[in-house]
C-alpha atoms as a PDB file:
ATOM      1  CA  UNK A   1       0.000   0.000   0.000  1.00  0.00           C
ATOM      2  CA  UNK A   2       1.060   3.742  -0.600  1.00  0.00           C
ATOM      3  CA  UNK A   3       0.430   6.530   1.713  1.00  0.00           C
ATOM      4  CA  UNK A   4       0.201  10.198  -0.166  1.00  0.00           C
ATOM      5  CA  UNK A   5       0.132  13.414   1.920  1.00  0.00           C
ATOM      6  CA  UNK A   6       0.009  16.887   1.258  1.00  0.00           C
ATOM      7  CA  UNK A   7       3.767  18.093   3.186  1.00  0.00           C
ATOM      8  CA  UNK A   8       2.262  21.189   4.770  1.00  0.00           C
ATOM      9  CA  UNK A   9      -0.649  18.784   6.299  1.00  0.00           C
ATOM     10  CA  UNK A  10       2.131  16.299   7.715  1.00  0.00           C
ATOM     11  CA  UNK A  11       1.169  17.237  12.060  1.00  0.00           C
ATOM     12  CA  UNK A  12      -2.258  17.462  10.893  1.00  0.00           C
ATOM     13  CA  UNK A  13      -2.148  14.346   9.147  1.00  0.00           C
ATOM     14  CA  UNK A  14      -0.607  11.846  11.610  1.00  0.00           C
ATOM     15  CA  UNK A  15      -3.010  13.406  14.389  1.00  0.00           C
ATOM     16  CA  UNK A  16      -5.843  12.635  12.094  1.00  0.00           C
ATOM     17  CA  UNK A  17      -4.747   8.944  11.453  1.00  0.00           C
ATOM     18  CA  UNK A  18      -3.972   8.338  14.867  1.00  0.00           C
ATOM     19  CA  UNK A  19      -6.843   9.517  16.436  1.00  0.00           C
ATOM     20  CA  UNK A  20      -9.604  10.373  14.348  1.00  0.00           C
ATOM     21  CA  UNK A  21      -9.377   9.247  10.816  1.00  0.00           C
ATOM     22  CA  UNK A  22     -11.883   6.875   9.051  1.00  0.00           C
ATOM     23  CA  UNK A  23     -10.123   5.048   6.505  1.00  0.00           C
ATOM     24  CA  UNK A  24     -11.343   2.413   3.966  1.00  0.00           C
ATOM     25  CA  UNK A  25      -9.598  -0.169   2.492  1.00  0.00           C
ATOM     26  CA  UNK A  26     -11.123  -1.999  -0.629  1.00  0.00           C
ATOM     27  CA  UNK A  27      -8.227  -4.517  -2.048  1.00  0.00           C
ATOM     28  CA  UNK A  28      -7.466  -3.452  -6.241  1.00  0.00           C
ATOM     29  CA  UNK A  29      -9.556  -0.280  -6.025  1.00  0.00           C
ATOM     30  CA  UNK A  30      -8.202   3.266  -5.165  1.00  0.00           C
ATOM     31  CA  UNK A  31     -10.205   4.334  -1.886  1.00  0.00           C
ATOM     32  CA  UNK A  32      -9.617   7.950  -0.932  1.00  0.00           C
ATOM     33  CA  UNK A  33      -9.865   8.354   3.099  1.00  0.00           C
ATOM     34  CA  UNK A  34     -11.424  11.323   4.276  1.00  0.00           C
ATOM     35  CA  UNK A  35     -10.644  12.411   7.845  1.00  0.00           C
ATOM     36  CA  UNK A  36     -13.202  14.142  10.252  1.00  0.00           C
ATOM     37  CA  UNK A  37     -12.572  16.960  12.402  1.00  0.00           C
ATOM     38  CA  UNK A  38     -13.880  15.744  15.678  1.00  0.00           C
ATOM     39  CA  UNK A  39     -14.523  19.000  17.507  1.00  0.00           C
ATOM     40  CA  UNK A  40     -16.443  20.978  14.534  1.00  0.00           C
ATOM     41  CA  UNK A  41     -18.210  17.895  13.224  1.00  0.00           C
ATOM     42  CA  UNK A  42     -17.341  18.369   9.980  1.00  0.00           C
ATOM     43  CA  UNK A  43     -15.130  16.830   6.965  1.00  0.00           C
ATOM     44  CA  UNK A  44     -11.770  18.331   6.057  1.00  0.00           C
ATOM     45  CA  UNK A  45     -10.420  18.057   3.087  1.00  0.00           C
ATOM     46  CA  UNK A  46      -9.215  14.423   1.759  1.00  0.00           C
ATOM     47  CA  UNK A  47      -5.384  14.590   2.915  1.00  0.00           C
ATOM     48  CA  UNK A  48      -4.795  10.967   2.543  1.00  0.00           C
ATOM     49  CA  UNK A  49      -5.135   8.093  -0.731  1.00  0.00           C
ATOM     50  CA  UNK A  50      -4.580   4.638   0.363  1.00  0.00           C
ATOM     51  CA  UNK A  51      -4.890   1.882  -2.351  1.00  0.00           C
ATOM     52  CA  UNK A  52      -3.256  -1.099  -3.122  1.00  0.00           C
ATOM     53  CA  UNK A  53      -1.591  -1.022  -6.865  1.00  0.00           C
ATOM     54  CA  UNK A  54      -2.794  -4.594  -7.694  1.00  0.00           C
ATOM     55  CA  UNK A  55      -5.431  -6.977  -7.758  1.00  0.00           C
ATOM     56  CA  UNK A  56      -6.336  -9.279  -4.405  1.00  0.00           C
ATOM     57  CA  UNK A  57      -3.403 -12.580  -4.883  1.00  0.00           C
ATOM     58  CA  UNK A  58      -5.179 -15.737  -3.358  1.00  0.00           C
ATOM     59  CA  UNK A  59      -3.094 -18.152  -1.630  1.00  0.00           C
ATOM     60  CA  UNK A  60      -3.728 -21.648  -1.182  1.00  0.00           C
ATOM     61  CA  UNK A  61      -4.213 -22.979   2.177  1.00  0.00           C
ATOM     62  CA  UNK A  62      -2.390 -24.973   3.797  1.00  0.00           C
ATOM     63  CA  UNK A  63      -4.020 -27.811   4.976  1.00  0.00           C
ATOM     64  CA  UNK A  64      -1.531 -30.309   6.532  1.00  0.00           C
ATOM     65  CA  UNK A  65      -3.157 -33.644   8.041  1.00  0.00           C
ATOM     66  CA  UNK A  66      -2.642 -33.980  11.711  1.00  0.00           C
ATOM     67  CA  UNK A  67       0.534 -36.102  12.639  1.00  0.00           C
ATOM     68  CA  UNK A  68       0.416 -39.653  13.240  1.00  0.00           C
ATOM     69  CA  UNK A  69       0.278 -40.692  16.744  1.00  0.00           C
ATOM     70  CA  UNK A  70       0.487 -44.692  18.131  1.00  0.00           C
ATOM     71  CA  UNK A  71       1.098 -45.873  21.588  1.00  0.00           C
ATOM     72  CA  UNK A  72       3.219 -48.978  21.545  1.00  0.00           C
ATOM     73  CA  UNK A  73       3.914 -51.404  24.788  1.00  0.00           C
ATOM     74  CA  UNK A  74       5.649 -55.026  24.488  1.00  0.00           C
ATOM     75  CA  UNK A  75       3.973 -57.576  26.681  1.00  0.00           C
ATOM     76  CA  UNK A  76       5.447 -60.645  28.094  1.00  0.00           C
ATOM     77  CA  UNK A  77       4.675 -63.722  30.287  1.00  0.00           C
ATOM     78  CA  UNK A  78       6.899 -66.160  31.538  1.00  0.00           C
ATOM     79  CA  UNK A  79       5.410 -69.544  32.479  1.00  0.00           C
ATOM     80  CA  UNK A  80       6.329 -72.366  35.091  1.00  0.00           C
ATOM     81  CA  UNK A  81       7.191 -75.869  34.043  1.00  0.00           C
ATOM     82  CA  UNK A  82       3.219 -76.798  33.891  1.00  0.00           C
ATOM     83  CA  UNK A  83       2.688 -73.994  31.840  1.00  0.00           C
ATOM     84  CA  UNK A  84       0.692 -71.866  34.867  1.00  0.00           C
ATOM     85  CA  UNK A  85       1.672 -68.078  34.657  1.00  0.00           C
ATOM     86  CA  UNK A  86       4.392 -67.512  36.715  1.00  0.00           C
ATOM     87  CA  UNK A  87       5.407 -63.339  35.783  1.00  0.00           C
ATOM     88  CA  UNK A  88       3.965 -60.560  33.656  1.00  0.00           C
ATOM     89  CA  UNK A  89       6.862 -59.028  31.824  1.00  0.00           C
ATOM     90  CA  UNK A  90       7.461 -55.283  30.455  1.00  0.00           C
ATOM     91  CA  UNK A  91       9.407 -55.851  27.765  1.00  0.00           C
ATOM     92  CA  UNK A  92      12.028 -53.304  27.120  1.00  0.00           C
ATOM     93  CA  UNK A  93      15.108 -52.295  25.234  1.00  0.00           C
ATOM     94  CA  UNK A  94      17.733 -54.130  26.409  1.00  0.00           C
ATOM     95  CA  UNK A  95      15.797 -56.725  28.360  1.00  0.00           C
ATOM     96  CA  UNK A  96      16.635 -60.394  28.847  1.00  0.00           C
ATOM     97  CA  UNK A  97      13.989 -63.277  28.333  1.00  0.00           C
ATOM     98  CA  UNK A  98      14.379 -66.718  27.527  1.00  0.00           C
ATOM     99  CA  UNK A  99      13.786 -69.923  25.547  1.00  0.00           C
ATOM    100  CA  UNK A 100       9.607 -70.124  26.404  1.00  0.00           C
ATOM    101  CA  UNK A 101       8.732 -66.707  27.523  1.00  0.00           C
ATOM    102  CA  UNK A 102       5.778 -65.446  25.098  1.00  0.00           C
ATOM    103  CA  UNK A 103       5.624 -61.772  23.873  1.00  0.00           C
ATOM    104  CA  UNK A 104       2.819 -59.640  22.459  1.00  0.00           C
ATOM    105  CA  UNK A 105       2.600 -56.297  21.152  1.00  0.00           C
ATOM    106  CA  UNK A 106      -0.175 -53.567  21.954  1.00  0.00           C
ATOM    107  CA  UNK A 107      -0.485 -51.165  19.288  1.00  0.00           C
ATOM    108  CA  UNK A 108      -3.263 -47.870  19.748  1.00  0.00           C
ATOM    109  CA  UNK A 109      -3.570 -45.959  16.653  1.00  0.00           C
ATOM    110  CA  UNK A 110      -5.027 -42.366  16.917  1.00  0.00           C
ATOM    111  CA  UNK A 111      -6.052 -42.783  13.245  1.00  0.00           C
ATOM    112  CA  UNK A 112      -6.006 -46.098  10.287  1.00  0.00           C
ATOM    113  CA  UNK A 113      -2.785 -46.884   9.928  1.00  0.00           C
ATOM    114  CA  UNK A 114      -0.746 -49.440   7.858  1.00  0.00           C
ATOM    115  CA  UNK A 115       0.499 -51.661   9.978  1.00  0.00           C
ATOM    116  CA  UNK A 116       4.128 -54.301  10.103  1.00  0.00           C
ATOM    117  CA  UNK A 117       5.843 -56.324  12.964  1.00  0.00           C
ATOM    118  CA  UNK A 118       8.525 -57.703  11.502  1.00  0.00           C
ATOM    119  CA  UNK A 119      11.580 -59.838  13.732  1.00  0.00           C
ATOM    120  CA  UNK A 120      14.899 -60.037  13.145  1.00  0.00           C
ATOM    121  CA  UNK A 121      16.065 -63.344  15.015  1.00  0.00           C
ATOM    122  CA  UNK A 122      19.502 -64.435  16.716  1.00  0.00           C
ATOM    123  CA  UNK A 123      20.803 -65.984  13.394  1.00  0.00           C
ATOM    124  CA  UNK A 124      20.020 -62.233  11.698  1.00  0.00           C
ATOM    125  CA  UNK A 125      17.095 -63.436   9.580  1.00  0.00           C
ATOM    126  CA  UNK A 126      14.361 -61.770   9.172  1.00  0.00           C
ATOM    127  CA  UNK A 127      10.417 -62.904   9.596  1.00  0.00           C
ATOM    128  CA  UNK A 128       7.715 -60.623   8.863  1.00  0.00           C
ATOM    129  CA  UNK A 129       5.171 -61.442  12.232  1.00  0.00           C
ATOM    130  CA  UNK A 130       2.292 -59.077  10.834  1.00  0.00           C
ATOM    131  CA  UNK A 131       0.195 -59.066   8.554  1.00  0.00           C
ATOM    132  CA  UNK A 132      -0.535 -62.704   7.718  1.00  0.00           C
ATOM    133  CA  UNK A 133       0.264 -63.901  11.131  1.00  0.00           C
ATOM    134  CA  UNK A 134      -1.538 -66.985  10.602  1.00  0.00           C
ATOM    135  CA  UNK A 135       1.383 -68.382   7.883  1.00  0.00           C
ATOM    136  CA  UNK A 136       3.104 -68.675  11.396  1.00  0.00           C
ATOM    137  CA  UNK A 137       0.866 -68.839  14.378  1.00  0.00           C
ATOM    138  CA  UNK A 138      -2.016 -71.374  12.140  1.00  0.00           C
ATOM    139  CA  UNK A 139      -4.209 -70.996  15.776  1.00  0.00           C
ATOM    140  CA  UNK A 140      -3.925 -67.372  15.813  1.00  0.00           C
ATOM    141  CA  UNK A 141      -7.179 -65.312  15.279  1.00  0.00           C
ATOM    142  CA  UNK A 142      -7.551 -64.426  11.415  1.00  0.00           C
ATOM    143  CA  UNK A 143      -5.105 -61.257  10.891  1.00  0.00           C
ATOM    144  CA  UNK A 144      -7.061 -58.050  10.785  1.00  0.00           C
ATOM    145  CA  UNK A 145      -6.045 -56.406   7.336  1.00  0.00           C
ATOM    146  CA  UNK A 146      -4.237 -53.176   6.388  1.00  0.00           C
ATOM    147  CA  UNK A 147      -5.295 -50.404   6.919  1.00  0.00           C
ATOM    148  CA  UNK A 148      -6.011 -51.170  10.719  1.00  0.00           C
ATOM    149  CA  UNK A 149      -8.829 -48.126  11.590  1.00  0.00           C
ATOM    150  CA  UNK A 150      -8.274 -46.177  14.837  1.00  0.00           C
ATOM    151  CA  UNK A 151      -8.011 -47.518  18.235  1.00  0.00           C
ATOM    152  CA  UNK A 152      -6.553 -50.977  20.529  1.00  0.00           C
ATOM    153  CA  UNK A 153      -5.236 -53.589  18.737  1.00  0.00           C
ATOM    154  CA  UNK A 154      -3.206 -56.922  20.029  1.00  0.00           C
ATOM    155  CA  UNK A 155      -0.686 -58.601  17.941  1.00  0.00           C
ATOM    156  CA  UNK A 156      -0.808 -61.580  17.330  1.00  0.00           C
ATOM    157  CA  UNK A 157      -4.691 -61.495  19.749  1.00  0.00           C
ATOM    158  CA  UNK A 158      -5.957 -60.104  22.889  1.00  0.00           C
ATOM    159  CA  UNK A 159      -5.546 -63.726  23.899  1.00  0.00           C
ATOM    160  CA  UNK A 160      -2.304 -65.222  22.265  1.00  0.00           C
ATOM    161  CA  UNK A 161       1.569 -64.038  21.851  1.00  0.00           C
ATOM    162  CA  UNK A 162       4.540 -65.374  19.625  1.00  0.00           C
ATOM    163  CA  UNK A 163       6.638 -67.643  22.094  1.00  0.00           C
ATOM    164  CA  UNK A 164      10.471 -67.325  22.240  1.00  0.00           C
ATOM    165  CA  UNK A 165      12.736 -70.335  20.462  1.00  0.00           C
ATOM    166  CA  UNK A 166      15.271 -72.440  21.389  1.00  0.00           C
ATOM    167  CA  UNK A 167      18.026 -70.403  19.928  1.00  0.00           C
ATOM    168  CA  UNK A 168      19.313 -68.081  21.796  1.00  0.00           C
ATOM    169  CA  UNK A 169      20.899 -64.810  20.824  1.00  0.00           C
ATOM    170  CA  UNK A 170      20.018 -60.962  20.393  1.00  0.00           C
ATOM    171  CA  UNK A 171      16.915 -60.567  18.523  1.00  0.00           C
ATOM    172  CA  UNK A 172      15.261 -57.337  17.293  1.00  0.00           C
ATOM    173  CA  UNK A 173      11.792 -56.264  16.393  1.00  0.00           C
ATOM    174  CA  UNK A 174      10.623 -53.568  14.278  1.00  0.00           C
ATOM    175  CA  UNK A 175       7.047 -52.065  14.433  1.00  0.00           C
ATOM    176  CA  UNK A 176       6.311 -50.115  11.406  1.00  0.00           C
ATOM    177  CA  UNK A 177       3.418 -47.859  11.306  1.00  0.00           C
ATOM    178  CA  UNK A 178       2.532 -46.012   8.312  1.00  0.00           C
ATOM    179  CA  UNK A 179       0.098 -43.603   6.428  1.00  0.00           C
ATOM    180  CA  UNK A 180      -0.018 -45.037   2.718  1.00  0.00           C
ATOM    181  CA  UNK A 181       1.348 -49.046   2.209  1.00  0.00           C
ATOM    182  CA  UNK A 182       4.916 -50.030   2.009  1.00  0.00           C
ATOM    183  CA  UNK A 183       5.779 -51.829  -0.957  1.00  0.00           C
ATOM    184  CA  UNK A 184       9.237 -53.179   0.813  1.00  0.00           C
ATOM    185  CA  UNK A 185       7.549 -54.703   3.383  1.00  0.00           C
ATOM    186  CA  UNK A 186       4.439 -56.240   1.133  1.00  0.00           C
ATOM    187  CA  UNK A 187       7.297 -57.907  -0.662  1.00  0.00           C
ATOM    188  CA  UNK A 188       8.635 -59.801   2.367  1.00  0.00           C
ATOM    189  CA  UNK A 189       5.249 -61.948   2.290  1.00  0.00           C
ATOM    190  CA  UNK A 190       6.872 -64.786  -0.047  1.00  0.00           C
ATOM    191  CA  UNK A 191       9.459 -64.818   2.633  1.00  0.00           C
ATOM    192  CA  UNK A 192       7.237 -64.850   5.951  1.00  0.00           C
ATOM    193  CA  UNK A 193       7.786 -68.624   6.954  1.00  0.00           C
ATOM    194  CA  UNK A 194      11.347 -69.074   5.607  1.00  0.00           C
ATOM    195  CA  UNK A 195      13.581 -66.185   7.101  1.00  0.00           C
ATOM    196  CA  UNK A 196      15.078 -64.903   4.249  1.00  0.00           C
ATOM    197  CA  UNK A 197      13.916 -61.766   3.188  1.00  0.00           C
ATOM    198  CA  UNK A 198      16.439 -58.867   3.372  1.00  0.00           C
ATOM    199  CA  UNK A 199      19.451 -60.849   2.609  1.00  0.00           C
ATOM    200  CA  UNK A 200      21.834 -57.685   2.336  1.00  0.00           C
ATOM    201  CA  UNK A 201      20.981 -56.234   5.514  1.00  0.00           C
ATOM    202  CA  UNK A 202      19.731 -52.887   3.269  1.00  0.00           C
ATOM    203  CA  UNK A 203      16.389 -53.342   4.771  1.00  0.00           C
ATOM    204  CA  UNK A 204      17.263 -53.472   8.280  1.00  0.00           C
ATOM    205  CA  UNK A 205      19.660 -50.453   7.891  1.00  0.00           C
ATOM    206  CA  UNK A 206      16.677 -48.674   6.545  1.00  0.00           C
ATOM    207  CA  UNK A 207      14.572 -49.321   9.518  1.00  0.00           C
ATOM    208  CA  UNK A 208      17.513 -48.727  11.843  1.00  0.00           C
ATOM    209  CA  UNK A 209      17.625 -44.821  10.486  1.00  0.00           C
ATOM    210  CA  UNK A 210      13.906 -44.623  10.687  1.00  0.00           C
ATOM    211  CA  UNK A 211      13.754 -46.165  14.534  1.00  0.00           C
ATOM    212  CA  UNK A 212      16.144 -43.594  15.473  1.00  0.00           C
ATOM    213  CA  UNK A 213      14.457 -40.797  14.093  1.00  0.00           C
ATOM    214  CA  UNK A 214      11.172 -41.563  15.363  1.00  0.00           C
ATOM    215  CA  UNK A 215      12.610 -42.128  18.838  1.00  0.00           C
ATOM    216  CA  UNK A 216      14.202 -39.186  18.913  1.00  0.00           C
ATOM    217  CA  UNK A 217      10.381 -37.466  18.971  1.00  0.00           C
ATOM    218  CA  UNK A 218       8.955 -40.201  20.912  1.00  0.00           C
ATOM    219  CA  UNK A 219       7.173 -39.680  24.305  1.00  0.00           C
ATOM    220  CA  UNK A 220       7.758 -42.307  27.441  1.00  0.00           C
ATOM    221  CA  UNK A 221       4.872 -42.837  29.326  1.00  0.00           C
ATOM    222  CA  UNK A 222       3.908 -44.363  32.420  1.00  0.00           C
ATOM    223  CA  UNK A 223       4.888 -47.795  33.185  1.00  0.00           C
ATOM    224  CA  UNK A 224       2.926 -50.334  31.507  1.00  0.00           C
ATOM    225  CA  UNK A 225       1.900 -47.650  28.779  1.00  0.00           C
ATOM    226  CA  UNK A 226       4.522 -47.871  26.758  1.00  0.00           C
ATOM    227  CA  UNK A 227       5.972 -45.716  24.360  1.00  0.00           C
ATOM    228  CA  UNK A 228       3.899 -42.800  22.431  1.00  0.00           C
ATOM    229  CA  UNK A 229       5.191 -42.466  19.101  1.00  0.00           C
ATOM    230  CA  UNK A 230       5.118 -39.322  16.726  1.00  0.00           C
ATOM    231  CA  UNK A 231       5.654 -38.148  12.915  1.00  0.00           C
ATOM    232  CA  UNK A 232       4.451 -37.027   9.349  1.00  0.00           C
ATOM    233  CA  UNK A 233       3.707 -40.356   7.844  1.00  0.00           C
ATOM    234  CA  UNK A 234       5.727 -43.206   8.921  1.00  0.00           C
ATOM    235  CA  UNK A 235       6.715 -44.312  12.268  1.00  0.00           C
ATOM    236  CA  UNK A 236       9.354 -47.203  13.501  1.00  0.00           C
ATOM    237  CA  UNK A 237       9.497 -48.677  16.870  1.00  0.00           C
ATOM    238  CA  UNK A 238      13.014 -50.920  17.546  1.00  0.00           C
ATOM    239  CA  UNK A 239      13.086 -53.218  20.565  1.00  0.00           C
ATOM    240  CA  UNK A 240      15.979 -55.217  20.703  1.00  0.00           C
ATOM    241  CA  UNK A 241      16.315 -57.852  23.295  1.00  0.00           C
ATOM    242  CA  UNK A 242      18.765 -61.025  24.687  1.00  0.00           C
ATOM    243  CA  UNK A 243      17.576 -64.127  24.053  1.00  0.00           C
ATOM    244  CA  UNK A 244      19.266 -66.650  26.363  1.00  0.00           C
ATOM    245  CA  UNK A 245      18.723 -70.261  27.161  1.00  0.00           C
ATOM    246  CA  UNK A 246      16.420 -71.469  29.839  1.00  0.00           C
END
């Protein structure tokens, strides 16, 4: 916008403005502003032209979709010779279970989310755990499909977990959570029952970058609770873990 005054008005003119001007401001037009003399009720001469020299310049908005929030917690039980529950287990990075113990993940999406759980055992192959659970786990409740919509969900069931080998070693798991599908990890479905997908390791590095990241924005919560995770459009949850023997 451009301001014109008459020089010999200047006093007069930033009085006016400031405390008693009535200006109008119509965007492409020239609007002349006329400003009133309070005390004699009456209209001075215009002193002022304000107008902007082109036409109105519409900007797109920017609509961003809210961020992508899930609330991941590792369950595990350990069980007595007789198979009778004999400890409830946070499982954490870092933390030691053995041959037998059972694990389960607990996954709350804010919003529908594409979902992968995939393991990387002692040996350094890798098993994709979810979807499709059911190649591994045949008495495991039929696997809910991608997208999974918003809210609690148990994998591999509310009622059942994946149960630890006999070979021990450290073993890492990788929770992806995503807006749109991942092709990479669709592709590892020939591969779910035989441990061989990702046989360069470029995978895993992949994942490894993405874990950090997403940790680095990642919330703890209370105990039990888990971790509350963070991001634009993909999210990766590492837990790494030591296998040992009974």
């Amino acid at each position: 916008a451009e301001l014109v005054y008459e020089p010999a008005q200047r006093a007069k003119l930033r009085a006016a403005l400031e405390v008693d001007a009535a200006v109008l401001i119509e965007v492409g037009q020239r609007v002349t502003a006329t400003a009133y003399d309070l005390s004699l009720g009456a209209p001075r001469a215009p002193v002022a032209r304000v107008f902007h020299p082109g036409p109105a310049v519409w900007r797109e908005a920017n609509w961003s979709e809210p961020d992508l929030v899930a609330r991941v917690t590792f369950h595990g039980q350990r069980l007595d010779p007789t198979r009778k529950l004999e400890e409830d287990l946070l499982v954490t990075d870092g933390v030691r279970l053995r041959h037998g113990d059972q694990l389960q993940c607990e996954l709350r999406l804010d919003q529908p989310a594409h979902v992968y759980l995939l393991s990387y055992d002692s040996s350094g192959k890798l098993w994709r755990l979810f979807p499709e659970t059911e190649r591994l786990l045949p008495d495991a409740p039929p696997a809910a499909k991608n997208p999974l919509p918003k809210g609690a969900h148990w994998i591999p069931g509310r009622e059942h977990f994946f149960i630890l080998d006999e070979n021990p070693g450290v073993e890492t798991l990788y929770l992806v959570v995503a807006r749109k599908p991942q092709p990479d990890l669709i592709a590892l479905a020939k591969h779910v029952t035989t441990g061989e997908g990702d046989p360069t390791g470029a995978l895993r590095r992949k994942l490894e970058g993405l874990a950090a990241q997403a940790l680095s924005l990642a919330v703890e919560s209370e105990r039990n609770q888990g971790i509350a995770l963070r991001g634009k459009d993909l999210l990766v949850r590492e837990l790494r873990f030591t296998h040992a023997p009974r």
